[in-house]
Protein backbone atom coordinates (compact mmCIF):
# COMPACT_ATOMS: atom_id res chain seq x y z
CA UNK A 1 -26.41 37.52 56.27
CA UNK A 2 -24.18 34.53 55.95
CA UNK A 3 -23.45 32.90 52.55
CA UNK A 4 -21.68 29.45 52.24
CA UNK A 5 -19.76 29.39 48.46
CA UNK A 6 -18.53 26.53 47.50
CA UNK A 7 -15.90 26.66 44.66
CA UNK A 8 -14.78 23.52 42.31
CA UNK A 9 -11.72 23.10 40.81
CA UNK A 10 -9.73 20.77 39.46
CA UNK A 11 -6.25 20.32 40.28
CA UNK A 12 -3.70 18.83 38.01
CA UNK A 13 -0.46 17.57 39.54
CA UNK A 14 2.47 16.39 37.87
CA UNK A 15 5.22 14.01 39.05
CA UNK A 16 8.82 13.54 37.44
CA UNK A 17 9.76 10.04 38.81
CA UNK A 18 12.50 7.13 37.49
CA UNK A 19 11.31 4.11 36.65
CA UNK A 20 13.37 0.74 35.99
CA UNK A 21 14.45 -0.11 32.76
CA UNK A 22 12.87 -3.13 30.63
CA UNK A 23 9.51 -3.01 32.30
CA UNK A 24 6.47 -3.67 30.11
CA UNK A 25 3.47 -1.40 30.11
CA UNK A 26 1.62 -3.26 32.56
CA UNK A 27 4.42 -3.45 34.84
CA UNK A 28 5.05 0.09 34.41
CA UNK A 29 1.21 1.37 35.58
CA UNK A 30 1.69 -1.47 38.52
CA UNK A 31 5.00 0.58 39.65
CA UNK A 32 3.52 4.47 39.54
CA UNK A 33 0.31 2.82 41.23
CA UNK A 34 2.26 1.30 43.75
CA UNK A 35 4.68 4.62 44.31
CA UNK A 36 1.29 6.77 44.68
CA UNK A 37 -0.41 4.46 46.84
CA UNK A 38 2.41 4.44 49.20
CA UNK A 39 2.28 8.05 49.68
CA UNK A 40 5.94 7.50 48.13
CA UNK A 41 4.98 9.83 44.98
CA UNK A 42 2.81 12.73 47.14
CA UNK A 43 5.98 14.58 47.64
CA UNK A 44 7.31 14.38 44.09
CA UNK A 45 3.49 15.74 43.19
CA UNK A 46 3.79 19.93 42.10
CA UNK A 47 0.32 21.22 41.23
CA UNK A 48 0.83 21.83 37.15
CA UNK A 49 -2.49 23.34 36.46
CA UNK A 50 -5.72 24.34 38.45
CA UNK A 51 -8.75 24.75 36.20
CA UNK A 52 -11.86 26.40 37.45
CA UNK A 53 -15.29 24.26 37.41
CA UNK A 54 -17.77 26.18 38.88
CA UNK A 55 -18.99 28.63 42.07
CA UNK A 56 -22.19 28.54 43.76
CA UNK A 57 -23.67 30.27 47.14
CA UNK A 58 -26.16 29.45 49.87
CA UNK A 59 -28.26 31.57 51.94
CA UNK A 60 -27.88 30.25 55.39
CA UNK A 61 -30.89 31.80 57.89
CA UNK A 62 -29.46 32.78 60.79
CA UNK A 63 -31.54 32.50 64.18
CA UNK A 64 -30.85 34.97 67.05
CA UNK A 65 -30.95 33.05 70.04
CA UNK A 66 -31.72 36.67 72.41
CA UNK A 67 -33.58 35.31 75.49
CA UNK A 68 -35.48 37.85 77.67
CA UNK A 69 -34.53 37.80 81.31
């Protein structure tokens, strides 16, 4: 029998970066947003916290493809 389980969790990653003096809130979002979308951040991320969400399985049919000769 073969069973496909998918599992779900959620990963939480945390990220200990400097960020410039004097900048206002909106500045500060635009400068993490710009450090994660330039894959600059990724290796600064360490997973903090991995929470379960849920497990399910499938019955997958098999089908024997034995030909007679």
């Amino acid at each position: 029998m073969r069973v496909i389980v998918t599992v779900i969790e959620k990963i939480t990653s945390e990220a200990h970066i400097d960020i410039p003096d004097g900048l206002n809130q909106s500045a500060i979002k635009q400068h993490i947003l710009d450090r994660y979308n330039t894959g600059e951040m990724s290796t600064d991320m360490n997973i903090f916290q991995v929470d379960f969400e849920s497990i399910s399985a499938r019955i997958v049919k098999e089908y024997s493809s034995t030909k007679s000769a």
